[in-house]
N, C-alpha and C. Protein backbone atom coordinates (compact mmCIF):
# COMPACT_ATOMS: atom_id res chain seq x y z
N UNK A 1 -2.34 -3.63 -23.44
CA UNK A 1 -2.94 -2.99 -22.27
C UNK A 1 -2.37 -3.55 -20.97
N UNK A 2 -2.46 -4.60 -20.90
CA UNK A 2 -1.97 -5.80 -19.59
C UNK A 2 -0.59 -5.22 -18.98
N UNK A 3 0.41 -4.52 -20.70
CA UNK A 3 1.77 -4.33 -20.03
C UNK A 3 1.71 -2.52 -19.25
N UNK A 4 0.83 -2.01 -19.47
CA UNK A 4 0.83 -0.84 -18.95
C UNK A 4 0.46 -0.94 -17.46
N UNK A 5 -0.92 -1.96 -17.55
CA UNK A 5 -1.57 -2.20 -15.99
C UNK A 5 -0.31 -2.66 -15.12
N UNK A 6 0.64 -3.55 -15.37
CA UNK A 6 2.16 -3.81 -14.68
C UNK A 6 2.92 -2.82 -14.23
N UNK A 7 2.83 -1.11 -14.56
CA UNK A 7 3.00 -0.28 -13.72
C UNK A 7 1.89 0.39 -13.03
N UNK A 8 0.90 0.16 -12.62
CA UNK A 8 -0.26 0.79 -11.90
C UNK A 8 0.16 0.84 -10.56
N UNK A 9 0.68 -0.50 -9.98
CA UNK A 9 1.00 -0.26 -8.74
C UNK A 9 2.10 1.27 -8.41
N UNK A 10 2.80 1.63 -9.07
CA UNK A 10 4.04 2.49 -9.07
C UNK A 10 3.48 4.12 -8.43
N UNK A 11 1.56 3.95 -8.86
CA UNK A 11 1.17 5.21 -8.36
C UNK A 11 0.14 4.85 -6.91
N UNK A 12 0.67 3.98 -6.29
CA UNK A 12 -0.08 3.65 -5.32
C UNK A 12 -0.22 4.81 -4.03
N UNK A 13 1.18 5.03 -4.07
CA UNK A 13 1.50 5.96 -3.06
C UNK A 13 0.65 7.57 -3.27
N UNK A 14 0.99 7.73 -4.56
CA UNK A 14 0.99 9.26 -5.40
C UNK A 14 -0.41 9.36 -4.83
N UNK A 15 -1.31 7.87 -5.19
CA UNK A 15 -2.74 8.22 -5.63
C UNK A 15 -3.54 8.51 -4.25
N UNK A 16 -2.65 7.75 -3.44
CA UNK A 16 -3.79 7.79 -2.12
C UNK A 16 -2.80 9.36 -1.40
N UNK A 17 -1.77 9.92 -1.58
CA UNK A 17 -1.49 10.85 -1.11
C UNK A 17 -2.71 12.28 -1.55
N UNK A 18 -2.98 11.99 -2.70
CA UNK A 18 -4.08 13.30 -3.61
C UNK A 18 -5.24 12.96 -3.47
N UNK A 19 -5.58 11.88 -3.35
CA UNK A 19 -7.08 11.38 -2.99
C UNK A 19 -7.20 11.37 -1.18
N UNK A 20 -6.34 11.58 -0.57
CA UNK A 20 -6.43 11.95 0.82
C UNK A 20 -6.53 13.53 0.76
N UNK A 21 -5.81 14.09 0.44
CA UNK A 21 -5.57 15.67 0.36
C UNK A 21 -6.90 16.32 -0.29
N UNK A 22 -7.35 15.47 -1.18
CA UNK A 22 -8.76 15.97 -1.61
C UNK A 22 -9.78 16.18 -1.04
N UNK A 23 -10.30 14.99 -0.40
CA UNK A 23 -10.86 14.58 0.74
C UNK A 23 -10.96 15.37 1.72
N UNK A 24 -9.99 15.29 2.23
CA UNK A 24 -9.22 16.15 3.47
C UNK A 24 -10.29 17.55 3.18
N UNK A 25 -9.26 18.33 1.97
CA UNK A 25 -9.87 19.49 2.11
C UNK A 25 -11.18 20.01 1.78
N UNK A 26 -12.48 18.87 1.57
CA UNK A 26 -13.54 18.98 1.54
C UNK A 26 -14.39 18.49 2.44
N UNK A 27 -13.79 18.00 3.33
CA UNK A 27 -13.93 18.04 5.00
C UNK A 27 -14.42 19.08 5.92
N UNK A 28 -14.73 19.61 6.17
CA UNK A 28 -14.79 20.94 7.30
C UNK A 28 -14.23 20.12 8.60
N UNK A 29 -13.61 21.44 8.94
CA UNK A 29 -12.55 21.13 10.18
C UNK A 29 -12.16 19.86 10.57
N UNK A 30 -11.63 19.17 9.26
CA UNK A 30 -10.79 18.19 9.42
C UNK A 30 -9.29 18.83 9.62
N UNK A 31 -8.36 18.00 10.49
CA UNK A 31 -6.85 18.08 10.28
C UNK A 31 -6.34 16.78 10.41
N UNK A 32 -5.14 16.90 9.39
CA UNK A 32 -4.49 16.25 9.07
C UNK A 32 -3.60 15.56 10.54
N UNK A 33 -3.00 16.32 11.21
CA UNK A 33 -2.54 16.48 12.65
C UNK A 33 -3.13 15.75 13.75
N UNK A 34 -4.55 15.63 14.00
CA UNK A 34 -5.25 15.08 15.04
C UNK A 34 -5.77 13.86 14.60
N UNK A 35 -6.77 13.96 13.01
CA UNK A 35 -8.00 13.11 13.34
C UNK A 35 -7.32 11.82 12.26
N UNK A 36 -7.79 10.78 12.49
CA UNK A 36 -7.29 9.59 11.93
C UNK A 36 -8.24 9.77 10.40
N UNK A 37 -7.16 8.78 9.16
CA UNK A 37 -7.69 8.86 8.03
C UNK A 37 -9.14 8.30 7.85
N UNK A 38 -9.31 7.14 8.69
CA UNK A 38 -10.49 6.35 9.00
C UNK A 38 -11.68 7.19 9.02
N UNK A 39 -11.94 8.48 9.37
CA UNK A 39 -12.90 9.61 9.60
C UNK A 39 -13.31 10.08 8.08
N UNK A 40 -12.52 9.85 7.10
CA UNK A 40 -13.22 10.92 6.02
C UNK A 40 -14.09 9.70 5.11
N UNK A 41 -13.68 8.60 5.62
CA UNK A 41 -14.52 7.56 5.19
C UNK A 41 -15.63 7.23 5.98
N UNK A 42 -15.45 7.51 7.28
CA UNK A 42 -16.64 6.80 8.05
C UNK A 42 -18.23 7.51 7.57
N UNK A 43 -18.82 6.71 8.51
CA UNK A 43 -20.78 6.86 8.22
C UNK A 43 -20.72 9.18 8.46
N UNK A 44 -21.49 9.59 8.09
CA UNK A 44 -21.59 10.75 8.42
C UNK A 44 -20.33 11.88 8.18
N UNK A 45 -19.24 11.09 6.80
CA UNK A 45 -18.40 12.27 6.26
C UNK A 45 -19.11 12.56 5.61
N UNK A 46 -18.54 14.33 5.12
CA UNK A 46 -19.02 14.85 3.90
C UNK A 46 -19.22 14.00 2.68
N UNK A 47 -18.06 13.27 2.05
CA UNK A 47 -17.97 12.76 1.18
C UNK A 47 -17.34 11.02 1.38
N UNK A 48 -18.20 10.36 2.35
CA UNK A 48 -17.86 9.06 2.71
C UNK A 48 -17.36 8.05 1.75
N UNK A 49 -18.51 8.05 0.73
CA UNK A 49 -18.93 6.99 -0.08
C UNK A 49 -17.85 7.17 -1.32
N UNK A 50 -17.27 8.16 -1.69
CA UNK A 50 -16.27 8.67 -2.84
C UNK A 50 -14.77 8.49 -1.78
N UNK A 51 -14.92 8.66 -1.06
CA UNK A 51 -13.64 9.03 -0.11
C UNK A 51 -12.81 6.94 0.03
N UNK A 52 -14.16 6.48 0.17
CA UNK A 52 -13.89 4.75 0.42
C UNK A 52 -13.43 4.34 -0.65
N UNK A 53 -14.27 4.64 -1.89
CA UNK A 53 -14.30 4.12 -3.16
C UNK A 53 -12.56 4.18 -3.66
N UNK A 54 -12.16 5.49 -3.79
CA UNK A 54 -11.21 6.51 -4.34
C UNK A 54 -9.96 5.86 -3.61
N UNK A 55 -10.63 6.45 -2.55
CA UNK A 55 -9.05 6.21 -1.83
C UNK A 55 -8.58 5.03 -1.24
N UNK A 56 -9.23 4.40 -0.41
CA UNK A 56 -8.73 3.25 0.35
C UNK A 56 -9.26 2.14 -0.98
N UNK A 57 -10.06 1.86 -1.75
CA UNK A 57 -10.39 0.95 -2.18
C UNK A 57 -9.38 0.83 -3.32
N UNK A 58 -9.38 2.35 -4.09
CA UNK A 58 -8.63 1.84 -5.58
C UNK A 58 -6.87 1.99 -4.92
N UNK A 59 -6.98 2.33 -3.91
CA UNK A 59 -5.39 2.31 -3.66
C UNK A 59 -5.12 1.18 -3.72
N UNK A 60 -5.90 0.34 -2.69
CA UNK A 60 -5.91 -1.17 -2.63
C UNK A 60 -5.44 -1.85 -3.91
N UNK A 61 -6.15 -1.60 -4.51
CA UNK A 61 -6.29 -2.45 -5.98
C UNK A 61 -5.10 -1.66 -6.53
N UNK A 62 -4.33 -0.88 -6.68
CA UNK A 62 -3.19 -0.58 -7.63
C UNK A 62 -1.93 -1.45 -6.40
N UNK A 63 -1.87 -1.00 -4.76
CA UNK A 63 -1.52 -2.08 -4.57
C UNK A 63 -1.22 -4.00 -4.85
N UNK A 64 -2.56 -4.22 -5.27
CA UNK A 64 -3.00 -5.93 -5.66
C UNK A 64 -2.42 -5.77 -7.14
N UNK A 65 -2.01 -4.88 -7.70
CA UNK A 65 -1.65 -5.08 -9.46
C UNK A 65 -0.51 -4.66 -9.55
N UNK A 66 0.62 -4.12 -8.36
CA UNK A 66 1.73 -3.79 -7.47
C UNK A 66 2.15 -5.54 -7.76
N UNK A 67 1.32 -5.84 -7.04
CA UNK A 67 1.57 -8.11 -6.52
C UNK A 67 1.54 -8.56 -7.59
N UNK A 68 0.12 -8.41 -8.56
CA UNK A 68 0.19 -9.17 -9.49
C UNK A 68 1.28 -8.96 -10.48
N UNK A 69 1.60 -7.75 -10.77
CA UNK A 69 2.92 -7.65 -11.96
C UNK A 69 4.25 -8.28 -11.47
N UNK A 70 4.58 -8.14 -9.90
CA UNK A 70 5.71 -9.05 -9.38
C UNK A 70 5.44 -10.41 -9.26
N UNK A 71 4.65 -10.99 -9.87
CA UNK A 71 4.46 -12.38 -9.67
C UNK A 71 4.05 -12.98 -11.27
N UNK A 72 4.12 -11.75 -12.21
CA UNK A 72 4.04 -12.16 -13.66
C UNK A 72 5.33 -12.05 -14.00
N UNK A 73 6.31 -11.12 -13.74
CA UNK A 73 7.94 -10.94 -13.91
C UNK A 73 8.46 -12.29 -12.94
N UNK A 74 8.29 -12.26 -12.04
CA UNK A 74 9.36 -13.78 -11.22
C UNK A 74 9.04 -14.77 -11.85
N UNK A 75 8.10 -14.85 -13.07
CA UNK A 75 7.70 -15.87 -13.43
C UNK A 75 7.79 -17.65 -12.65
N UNK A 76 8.62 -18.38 -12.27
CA UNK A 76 8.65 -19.62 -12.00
C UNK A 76 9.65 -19.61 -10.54
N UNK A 77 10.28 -18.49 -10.43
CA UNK A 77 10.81 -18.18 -8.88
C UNK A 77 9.94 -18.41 -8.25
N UNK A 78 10.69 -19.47 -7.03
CA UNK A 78 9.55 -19.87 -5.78
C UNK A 78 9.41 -18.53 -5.20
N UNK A 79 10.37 -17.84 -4.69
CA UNK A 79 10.61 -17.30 -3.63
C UNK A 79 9.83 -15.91 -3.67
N UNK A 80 9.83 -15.29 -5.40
CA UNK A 80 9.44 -14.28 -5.88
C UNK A 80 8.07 -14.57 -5.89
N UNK A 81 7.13 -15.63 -6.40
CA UNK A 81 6.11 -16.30 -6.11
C UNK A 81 5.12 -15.90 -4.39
N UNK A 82 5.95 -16.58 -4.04
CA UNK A 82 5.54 -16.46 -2.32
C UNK A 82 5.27 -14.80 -2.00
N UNK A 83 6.68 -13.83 -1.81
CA UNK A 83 6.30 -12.49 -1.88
C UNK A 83 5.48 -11.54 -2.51
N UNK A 84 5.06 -12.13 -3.93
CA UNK A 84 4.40 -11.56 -4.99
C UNK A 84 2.74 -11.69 -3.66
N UNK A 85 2.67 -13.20 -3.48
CA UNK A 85 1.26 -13.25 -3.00
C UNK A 85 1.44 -12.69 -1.46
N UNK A 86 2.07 -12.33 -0.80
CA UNK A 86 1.80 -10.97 0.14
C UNK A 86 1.49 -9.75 -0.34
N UNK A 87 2.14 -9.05 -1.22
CA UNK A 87 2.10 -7.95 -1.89
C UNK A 87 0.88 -8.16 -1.86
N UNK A 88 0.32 -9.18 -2.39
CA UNK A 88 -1.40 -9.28 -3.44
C UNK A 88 -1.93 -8.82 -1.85
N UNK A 89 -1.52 -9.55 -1.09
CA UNK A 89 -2.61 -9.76 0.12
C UNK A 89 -2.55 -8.52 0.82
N UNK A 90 -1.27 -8.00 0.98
CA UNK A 90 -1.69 -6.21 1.04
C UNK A 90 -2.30 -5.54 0.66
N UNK A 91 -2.59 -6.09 -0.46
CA UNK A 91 -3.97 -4.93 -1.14
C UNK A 91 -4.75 -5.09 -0.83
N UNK A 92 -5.08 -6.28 -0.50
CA UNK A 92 -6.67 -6.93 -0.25
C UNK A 92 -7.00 -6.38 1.10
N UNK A 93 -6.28 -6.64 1.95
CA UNK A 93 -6.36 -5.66 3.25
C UNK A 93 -6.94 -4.25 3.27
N UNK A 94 -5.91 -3.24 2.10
CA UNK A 94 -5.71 -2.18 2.30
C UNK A 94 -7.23 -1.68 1.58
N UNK A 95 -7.74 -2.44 1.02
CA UNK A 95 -9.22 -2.26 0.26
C UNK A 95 -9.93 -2.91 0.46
N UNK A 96 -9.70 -3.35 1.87
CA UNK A 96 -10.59 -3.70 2.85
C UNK A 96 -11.31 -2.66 4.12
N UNK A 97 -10.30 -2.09 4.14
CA UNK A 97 -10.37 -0.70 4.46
C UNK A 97 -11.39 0.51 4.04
N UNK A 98 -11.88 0.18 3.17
CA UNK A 98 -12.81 1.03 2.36
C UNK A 98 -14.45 0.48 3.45
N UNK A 99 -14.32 -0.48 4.23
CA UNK A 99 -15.57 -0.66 4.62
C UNK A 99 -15.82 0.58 5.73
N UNK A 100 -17.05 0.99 5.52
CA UNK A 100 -16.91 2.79 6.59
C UNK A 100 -16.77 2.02 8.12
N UNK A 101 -16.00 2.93 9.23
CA UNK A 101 -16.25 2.79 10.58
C UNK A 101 -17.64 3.33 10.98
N UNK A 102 -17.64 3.14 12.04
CA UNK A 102 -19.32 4.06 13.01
C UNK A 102 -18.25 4.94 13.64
N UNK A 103 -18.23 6.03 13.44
CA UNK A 103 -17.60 7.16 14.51
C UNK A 103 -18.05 7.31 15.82
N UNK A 104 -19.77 6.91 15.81
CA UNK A 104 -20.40 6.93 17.65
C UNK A 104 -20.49 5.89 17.75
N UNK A 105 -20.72 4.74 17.07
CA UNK A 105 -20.77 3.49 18.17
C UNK A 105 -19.69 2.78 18.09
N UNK A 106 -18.56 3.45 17.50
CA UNK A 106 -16.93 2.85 17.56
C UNK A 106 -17.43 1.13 17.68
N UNK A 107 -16.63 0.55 18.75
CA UNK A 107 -16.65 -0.94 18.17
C UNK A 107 -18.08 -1.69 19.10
N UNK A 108 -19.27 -1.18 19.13
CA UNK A 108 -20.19 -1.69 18.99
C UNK A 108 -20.35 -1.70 17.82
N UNK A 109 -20.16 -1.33 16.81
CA UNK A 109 -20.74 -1.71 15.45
C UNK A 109 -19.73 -2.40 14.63
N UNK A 110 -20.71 -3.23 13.89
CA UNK A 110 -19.72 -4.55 13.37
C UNK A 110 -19.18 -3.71 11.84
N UNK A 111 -19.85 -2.79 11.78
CA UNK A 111 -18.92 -1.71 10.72
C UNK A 111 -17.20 -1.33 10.94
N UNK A 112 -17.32 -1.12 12.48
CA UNK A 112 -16.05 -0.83 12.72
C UNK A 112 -15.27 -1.83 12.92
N UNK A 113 -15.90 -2.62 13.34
CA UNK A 113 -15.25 -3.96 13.97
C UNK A 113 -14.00 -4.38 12.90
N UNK A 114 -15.11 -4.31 11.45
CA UNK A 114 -14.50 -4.79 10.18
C UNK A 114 -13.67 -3.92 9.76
N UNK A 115 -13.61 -2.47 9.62
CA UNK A 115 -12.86 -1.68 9.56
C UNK A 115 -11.63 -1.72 10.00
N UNK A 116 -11.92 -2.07 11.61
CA UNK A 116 -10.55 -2.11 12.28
C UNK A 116 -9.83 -3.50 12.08
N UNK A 117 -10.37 -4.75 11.31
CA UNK A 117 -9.71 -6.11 11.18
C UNK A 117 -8.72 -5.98 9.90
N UNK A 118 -9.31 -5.49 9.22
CA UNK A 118 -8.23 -4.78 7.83
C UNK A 118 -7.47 -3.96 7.69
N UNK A 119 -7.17 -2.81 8.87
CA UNK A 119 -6.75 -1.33 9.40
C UNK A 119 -5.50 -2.12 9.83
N UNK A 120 -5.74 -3.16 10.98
CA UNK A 120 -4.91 -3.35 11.91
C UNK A 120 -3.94 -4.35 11.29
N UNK A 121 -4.70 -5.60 10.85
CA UNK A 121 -3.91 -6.77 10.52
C UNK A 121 -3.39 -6.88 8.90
N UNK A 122 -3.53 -5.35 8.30
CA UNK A 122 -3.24 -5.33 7.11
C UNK A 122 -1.50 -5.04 7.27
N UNK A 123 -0.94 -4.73 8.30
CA UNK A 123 -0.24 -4.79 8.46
C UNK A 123 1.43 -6.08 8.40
N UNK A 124 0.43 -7.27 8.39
CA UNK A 124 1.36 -8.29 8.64
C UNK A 124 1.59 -8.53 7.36
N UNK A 125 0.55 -8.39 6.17
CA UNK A 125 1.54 -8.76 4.91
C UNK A 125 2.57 -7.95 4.41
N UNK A 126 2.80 -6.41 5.03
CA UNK A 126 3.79 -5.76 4.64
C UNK A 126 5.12 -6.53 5.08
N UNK A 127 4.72 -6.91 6.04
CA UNK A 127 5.86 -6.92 7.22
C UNK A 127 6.68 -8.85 6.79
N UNK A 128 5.81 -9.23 5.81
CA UNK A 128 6.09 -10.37 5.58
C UNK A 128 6.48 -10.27 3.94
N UNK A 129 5.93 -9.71 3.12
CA UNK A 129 6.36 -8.77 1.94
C UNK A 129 8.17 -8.65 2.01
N UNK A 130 7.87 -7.39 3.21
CA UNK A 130 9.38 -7.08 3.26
C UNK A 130 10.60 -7.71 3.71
N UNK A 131 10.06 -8.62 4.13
CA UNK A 131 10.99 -10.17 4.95
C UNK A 131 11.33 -10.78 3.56
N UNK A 132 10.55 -10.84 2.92
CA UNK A 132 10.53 -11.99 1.78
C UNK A 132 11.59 -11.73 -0.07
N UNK A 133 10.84 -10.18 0.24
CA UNK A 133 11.00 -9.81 -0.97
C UNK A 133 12.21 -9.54 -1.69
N UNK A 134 13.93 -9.16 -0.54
CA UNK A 134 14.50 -9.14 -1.10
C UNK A 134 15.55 -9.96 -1.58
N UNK A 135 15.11 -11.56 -0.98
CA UNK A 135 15.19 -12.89 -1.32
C UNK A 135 15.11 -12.81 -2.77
N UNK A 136 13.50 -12.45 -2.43
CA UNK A 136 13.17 -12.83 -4.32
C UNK A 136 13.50 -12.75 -4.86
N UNK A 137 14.24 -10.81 -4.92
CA UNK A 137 14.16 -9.93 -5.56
C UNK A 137 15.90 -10.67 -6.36
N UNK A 138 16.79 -10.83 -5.84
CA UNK A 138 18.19 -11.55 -5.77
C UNK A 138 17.54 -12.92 -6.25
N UNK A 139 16.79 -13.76 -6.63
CA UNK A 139 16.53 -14.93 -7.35
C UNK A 139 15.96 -14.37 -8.42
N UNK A 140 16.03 -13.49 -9.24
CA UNK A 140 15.37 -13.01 -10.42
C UNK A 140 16.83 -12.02 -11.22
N UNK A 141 17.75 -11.90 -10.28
CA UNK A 141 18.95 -11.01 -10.45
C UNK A 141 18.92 -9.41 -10.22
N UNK A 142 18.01 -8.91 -8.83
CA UNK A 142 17.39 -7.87 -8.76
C UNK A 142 17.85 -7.69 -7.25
N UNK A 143 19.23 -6.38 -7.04
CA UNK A 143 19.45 -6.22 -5.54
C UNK A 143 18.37 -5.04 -5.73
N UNK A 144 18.01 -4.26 -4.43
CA UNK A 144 17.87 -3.20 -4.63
C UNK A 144 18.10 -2.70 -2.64
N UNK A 145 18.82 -1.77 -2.34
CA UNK A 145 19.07 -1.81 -0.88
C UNK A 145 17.65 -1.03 -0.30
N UNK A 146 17.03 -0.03 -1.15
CA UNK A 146 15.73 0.89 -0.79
C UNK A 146 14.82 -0.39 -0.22
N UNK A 147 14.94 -1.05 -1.44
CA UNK A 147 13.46 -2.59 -0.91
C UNK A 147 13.77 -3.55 0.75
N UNK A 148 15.30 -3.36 0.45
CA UNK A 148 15.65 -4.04 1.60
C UNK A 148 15.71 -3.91 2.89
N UNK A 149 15.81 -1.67 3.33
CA UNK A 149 16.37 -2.10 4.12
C UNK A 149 15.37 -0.58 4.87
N UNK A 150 14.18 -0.08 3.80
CA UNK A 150 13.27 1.14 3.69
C UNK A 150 11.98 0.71 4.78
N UNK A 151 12.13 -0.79 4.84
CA UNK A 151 10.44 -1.00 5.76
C UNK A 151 10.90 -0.80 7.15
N UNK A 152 12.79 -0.79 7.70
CA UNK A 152 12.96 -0.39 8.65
C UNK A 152 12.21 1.04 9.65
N UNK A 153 11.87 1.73 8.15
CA UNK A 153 11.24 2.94 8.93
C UNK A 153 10.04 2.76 9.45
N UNK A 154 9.90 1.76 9.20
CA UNK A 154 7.98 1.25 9.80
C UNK A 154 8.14 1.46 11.13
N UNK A 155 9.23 0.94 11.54
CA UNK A 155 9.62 0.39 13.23
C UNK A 155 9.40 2.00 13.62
N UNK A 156 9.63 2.79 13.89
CA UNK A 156 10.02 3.83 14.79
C UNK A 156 8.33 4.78 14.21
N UNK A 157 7.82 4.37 13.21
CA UNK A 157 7.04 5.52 13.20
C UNK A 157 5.96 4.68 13.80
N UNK A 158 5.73 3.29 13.52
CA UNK A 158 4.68 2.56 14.14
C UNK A 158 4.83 2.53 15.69
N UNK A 159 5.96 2.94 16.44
CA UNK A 159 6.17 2.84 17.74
C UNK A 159 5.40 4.72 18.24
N UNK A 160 5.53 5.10 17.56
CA UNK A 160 5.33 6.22 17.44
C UNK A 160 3.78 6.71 18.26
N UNK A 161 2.90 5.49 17.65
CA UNK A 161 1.40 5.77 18.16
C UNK A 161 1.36 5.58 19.26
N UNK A 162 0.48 6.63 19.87
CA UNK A 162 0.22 7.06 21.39
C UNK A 162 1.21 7.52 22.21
N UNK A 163 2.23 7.62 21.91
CA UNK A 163 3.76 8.58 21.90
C UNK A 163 3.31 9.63 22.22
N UNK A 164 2.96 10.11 20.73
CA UNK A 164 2.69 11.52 20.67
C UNK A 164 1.49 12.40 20.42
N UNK A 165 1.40 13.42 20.40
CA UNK A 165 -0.41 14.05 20.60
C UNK A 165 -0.76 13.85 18.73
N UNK A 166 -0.01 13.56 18.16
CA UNK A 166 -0.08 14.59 16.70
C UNK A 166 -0.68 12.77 16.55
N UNK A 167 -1.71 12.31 16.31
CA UNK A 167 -1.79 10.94 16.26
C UNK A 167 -1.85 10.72 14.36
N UNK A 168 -2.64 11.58 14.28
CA UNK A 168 -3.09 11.28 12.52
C UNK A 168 -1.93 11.59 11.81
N UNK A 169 -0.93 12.32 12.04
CA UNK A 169 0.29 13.03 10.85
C UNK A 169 1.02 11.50 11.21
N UNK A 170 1.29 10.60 12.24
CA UNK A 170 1.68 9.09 12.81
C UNK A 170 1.29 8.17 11.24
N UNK A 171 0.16 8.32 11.51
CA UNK A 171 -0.76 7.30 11.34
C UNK A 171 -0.25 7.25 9.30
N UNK A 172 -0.42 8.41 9.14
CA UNK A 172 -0.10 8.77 7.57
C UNK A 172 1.18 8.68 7.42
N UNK A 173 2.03 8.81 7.87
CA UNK A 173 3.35 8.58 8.05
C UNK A 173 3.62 7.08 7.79
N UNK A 174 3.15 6.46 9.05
CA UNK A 174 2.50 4.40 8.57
C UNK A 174 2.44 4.07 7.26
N UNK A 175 1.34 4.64 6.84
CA UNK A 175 0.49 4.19 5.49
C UNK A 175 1.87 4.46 4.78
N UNK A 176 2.06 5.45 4.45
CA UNK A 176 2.93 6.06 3.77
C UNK A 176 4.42 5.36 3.27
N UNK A 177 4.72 4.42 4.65
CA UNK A 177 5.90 3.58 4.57
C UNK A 177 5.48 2.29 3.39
N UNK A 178 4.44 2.04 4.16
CA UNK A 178 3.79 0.88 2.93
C UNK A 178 3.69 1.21 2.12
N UNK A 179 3.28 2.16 1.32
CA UNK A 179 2.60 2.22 -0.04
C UNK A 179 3.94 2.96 -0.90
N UNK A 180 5.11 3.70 -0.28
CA UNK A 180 6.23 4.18 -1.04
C UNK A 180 6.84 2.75 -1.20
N UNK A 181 6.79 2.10 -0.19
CA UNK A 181 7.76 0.73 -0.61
C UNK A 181 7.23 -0.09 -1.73
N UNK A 182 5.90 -0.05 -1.69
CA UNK A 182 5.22 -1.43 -2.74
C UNK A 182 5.67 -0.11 -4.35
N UNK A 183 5.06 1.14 -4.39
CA UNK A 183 5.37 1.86 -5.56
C UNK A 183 6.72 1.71 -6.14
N UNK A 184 7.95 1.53 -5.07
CA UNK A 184 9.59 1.36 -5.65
C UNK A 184 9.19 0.34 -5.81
N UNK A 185 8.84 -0.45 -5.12
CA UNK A 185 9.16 -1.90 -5.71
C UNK A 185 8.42 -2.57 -7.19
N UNK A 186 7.21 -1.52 -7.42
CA UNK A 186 6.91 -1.77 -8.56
C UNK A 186 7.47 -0.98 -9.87
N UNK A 187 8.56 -0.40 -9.59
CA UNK A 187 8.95 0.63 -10.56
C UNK A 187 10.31 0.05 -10.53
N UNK A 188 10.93 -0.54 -9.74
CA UNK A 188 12.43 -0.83 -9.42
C UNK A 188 12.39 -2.60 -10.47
N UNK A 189 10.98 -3.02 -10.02
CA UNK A 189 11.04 -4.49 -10.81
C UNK A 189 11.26 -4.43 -12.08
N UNK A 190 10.38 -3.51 -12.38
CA UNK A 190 9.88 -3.40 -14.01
C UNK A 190 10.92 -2.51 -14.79
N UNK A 191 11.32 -1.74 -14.58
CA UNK A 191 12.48 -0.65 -14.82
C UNK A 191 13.54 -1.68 -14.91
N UNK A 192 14.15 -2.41 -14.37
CA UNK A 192 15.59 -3.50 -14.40
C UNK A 192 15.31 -4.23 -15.09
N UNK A 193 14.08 -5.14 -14.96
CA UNK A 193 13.59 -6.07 -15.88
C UNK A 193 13.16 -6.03 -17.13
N UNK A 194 12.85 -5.31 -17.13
CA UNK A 194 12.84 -4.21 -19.14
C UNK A 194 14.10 -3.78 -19.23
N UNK A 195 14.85 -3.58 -18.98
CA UNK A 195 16.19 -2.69 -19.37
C UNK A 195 17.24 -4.49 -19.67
N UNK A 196 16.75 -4.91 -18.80
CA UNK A 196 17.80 -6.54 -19.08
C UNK A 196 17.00 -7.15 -20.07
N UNK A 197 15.69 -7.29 -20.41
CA UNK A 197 14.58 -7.83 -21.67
C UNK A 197 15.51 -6.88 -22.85
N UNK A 198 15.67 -5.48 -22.78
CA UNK A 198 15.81 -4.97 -23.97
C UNK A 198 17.53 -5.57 -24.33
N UNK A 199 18.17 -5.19 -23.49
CA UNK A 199 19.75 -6.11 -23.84
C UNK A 199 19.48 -6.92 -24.37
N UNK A 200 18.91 -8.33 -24.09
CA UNK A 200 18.74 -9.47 -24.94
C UNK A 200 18.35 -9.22 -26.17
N UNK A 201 16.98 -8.54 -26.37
CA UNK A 201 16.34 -8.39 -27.98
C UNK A 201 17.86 -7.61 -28.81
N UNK A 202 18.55 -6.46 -28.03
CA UNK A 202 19.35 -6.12 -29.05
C UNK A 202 20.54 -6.90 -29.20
N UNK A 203 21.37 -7.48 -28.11
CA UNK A 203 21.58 -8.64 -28.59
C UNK A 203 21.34 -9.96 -29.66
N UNK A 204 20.53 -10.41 -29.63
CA UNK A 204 19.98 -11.29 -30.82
C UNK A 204 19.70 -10.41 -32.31
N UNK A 205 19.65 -9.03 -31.93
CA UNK A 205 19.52 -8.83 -33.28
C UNK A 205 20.92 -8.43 -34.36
């Protein structure tokens, strides 16, 4: 079972793309275009409490099992080690996120407050992830240029906010950079690293 959970992270992206879209369209006059993702979770959505659970929370967690499988493959690599536990800590962030905002008392309420401490600063373990990881990734015998050189797109879409009117299609765009990068990177680990495991076994035999 354990070796299957080692690709979970791979649908991180997939899952919160369909569990947003779901959401979304059981929303009334939600758009994708204007209103931030933060809304289909907050106090007074249609479907708050499923929307937290589903989406921001279990994304989180296929994120954190994204970390944990890169830090069961680097086995004794420092370097892979270190990045593995950002990855982790991205998740923890990103399903931290699941706590609802207050839509009217924005940051008078310590709902949002918390909302926005995991929203905002969930950001730095990507950004330290992707600094790190393709160190690692080359101490395990693993180039890959997508891992290396893909979080660049963070820069221009994260500059992006308050740019432009379209704030929420921004905002998903964001997420989106993170969670395609941690999914390759959990499919790019495991995919090379099984394919070089299986050489050896047929080798020896």
């Amino acid at each position: 079972m354990s070796k299957y959970l080692d690709y979970a992270g791979i649908f991180a992206a997939p899952w919160f793309l369909v569990t947003l879209g779901v959401f979304a369209y059981l929303e009334p006059n939600y758009s994708h275009l204007y209103k931030a993702v933060s809304e289909l979770g907050a106090f007074g959505a249609s479907n708050w409490i499923l929307m937290n659970v589903f989406c921001f929370f279990t994304t989180g967690l296929l994120v954190i099992m994204a970390g944990l499988a890169f830090r069961k493959k680097s086995k004794a690599a420092n370097a892979s080690l270190q990045a593995s536990f950002w990855v982790v800590l991205m998740g923890v962030m990103f399903a931290g996120t699941a706590i609802p905002a207050d839509m009217e008392l924005y940051f008078n309420s310590p709902w949002t407050v918390a909302h926005a401490f995991f929203s905002t600063f969930g950001i730095i373990p990507f950004l330290v992830a992707a600094w790190k990881t393709p160190k690692a990734l080359k101490e395990i015998g693993i180039e890959s240029n997508f891992v290396s050189y893909f979080p660049l797109v963070f820069i221009p879409t994260f500059l992006m906010h308050g740019l432009v009117q379209q704030g929420g299609l921004v905002q998903r765009a964001t997420i989106l950079v993170l969670l395609i990068w941690v999914s390759y990177l959990n499919w790019v680990l495991l995919s090379r690293l099984n394919s070089h495991e299986n050489k050896i076994i047929r080798g020896q035999g």
